[in-house]
N, C-alpha and C. Protein backbone atom coordinates (compact mmCIF):
# COMPACT_ATOMS: atom_id res chain seq x y z
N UNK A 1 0.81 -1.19 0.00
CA UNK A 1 0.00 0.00 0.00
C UNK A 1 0.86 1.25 0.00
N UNK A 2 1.83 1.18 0.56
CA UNK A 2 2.74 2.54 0.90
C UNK A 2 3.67 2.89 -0.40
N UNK A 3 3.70 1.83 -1.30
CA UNK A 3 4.50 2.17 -2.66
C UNK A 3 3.72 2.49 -3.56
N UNK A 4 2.33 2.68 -3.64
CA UNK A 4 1.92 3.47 -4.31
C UNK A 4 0.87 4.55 -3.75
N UNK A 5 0.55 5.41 -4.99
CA UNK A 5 -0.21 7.00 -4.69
C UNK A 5 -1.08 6.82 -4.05
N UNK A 6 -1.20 7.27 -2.84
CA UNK A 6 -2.85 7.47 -2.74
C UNK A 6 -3.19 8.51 -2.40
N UNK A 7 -4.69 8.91 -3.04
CA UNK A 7 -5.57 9.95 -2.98
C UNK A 7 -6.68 10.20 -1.79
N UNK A 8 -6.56 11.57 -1.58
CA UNK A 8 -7.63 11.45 -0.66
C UNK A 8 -8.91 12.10 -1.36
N UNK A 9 -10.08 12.22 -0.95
CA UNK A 9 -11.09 12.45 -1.97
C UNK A 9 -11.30 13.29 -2.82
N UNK A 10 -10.66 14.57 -2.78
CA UNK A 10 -10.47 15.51 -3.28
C UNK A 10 -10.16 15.07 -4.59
N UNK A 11 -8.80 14.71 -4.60
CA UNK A 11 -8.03 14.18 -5.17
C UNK A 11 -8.05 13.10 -6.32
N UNK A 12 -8.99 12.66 -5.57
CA UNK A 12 -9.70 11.12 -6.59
C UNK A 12 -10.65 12.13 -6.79
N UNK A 13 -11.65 12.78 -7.12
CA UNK A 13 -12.47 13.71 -7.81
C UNK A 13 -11.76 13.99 -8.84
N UNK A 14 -10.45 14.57 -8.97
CA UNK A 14 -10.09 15.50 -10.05
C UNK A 14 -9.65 14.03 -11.02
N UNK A 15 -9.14 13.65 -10.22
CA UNK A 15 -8.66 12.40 -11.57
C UNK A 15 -10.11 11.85 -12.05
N UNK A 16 -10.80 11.43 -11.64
CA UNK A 16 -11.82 10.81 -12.37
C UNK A 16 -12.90 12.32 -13.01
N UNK A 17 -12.81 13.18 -12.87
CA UNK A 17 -12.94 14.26 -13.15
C UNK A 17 -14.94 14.50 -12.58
N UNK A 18 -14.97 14.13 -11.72
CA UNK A 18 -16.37 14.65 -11.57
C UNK A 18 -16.36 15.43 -9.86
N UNK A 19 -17.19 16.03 -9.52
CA UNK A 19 -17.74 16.65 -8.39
C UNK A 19 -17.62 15.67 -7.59
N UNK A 20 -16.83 16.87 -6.39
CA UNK A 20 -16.90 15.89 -5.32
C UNK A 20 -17.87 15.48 -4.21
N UNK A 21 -19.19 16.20 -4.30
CA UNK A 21 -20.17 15.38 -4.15
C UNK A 21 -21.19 14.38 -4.91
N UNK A 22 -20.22 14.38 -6.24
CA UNK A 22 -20.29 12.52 -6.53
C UNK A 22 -19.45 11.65 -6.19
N UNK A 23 -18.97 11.86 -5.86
CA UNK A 23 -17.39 11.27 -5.08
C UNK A 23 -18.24 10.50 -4.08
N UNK A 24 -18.85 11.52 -2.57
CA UNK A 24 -19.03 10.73 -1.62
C UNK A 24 -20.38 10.51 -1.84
N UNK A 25 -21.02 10.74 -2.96
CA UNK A 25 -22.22 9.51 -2.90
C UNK A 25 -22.14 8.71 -3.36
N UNK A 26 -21.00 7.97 -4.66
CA UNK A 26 -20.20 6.64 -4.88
C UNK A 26 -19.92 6.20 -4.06
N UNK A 27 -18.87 6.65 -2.98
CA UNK A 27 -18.80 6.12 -1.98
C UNK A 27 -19.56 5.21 -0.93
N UNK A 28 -20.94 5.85 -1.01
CA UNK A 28 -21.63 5.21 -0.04
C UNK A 28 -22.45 3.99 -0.41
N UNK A 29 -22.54 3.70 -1.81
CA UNK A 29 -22.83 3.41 -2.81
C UNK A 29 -22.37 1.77 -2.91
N UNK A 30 -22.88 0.61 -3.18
CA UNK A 30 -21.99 -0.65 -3.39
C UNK A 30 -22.12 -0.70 -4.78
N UNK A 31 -21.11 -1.52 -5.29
CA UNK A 31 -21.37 -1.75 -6.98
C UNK A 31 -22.25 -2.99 -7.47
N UNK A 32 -22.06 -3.48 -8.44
CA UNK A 32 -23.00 -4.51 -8.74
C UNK A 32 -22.75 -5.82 -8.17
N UNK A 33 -21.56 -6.10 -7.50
CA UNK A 33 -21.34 -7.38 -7.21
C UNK A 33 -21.54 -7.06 -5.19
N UNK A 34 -21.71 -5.76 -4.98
CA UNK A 34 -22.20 -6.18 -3.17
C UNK A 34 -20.83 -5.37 -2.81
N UNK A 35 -20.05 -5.16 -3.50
CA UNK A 35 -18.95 -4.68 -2.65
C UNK A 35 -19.14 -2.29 -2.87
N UNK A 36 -18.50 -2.48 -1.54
CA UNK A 36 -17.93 -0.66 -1.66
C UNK A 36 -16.65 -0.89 -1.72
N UNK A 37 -16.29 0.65 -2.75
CA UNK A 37 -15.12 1.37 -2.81
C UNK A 37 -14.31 0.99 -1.83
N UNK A 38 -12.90 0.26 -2.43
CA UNK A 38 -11.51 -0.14 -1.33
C UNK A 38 -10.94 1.48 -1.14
N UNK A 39 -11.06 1.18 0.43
CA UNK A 39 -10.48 2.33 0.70
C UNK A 39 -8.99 2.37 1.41
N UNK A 40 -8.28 2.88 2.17
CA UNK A 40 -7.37 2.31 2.87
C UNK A 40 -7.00 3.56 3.64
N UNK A 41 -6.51 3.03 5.27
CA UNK A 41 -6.31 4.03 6.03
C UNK A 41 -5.21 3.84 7.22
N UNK A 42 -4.22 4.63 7.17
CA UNK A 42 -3.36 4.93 7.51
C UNK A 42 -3.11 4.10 9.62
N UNK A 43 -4.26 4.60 10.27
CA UNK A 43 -4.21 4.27 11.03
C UNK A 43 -5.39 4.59 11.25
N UNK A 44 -6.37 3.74 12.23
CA UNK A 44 -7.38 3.56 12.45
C UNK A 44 -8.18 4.86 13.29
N UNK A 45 -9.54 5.41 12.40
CA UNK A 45 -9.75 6.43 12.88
C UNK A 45 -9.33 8.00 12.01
N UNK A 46 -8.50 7.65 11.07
CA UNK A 46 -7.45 8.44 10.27
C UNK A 46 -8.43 8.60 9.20
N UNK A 47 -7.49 9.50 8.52
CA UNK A 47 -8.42 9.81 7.01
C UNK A 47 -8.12 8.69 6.16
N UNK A 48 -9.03 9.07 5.67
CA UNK A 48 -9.41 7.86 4.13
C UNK A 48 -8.79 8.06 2.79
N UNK A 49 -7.64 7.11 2.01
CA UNK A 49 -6.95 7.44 0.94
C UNK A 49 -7.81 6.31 0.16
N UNK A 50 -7.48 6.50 -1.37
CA UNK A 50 -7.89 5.58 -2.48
C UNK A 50 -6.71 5.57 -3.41
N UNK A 51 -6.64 4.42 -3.96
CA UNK A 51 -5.96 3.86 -5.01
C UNK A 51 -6.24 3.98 -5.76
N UNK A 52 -6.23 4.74 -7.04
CA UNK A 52 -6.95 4.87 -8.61
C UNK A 52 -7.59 3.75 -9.27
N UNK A 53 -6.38 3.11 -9.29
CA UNK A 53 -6.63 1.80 -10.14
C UNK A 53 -7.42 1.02 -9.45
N UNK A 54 -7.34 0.69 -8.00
CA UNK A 54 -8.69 0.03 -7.72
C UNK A 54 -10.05 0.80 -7.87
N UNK A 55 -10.32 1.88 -7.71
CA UNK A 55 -11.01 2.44 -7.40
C UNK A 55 -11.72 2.36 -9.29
N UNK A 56 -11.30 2.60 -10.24
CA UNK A 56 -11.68 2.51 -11.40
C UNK A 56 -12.10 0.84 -11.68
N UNK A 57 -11.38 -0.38 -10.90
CA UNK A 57 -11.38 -1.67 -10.88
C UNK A 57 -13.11 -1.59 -10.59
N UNK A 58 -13.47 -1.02 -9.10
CA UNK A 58 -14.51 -1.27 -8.32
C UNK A 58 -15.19 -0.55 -9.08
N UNK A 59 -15.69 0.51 -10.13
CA UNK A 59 -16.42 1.14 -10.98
C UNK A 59 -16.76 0.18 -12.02
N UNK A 60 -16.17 -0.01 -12.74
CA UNK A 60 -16.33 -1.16 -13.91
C UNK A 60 -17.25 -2.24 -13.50
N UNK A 61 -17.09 -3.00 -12.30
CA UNK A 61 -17.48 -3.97 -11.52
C UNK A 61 -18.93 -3.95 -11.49
């Protein structure tokens, strides 16, 4: 996890290029197979980063 980028929501907004209150209503959101957005966090309680590539993985899905 630590060797690659991660975004915090902001962030993942601009790359996928939409508003970031579509951001956190994807978020809350499961995809077609039951799962939500992999998120990953630093230490428990901490803010919330995303991985692009999963995060485009879990869209497709």
């Amino acid at each position: 996890m630590y060797g690659n980028e991660l975004l915090n929501a902001r962030q993942l907004a601009q790359a996928l290029s939409v508003s970031n209150t579509t951001i956190f209503k994807m978020l809350k959101q499961k995809n077609n197979k039951g799962l939500r957005c992999p998120v990953h966090q630093l230490a428990p309680g901490c803010r919330k980063y995303y991985q692009l590539d999963e995060v485009k993985e879990w869209l497709l899905n």
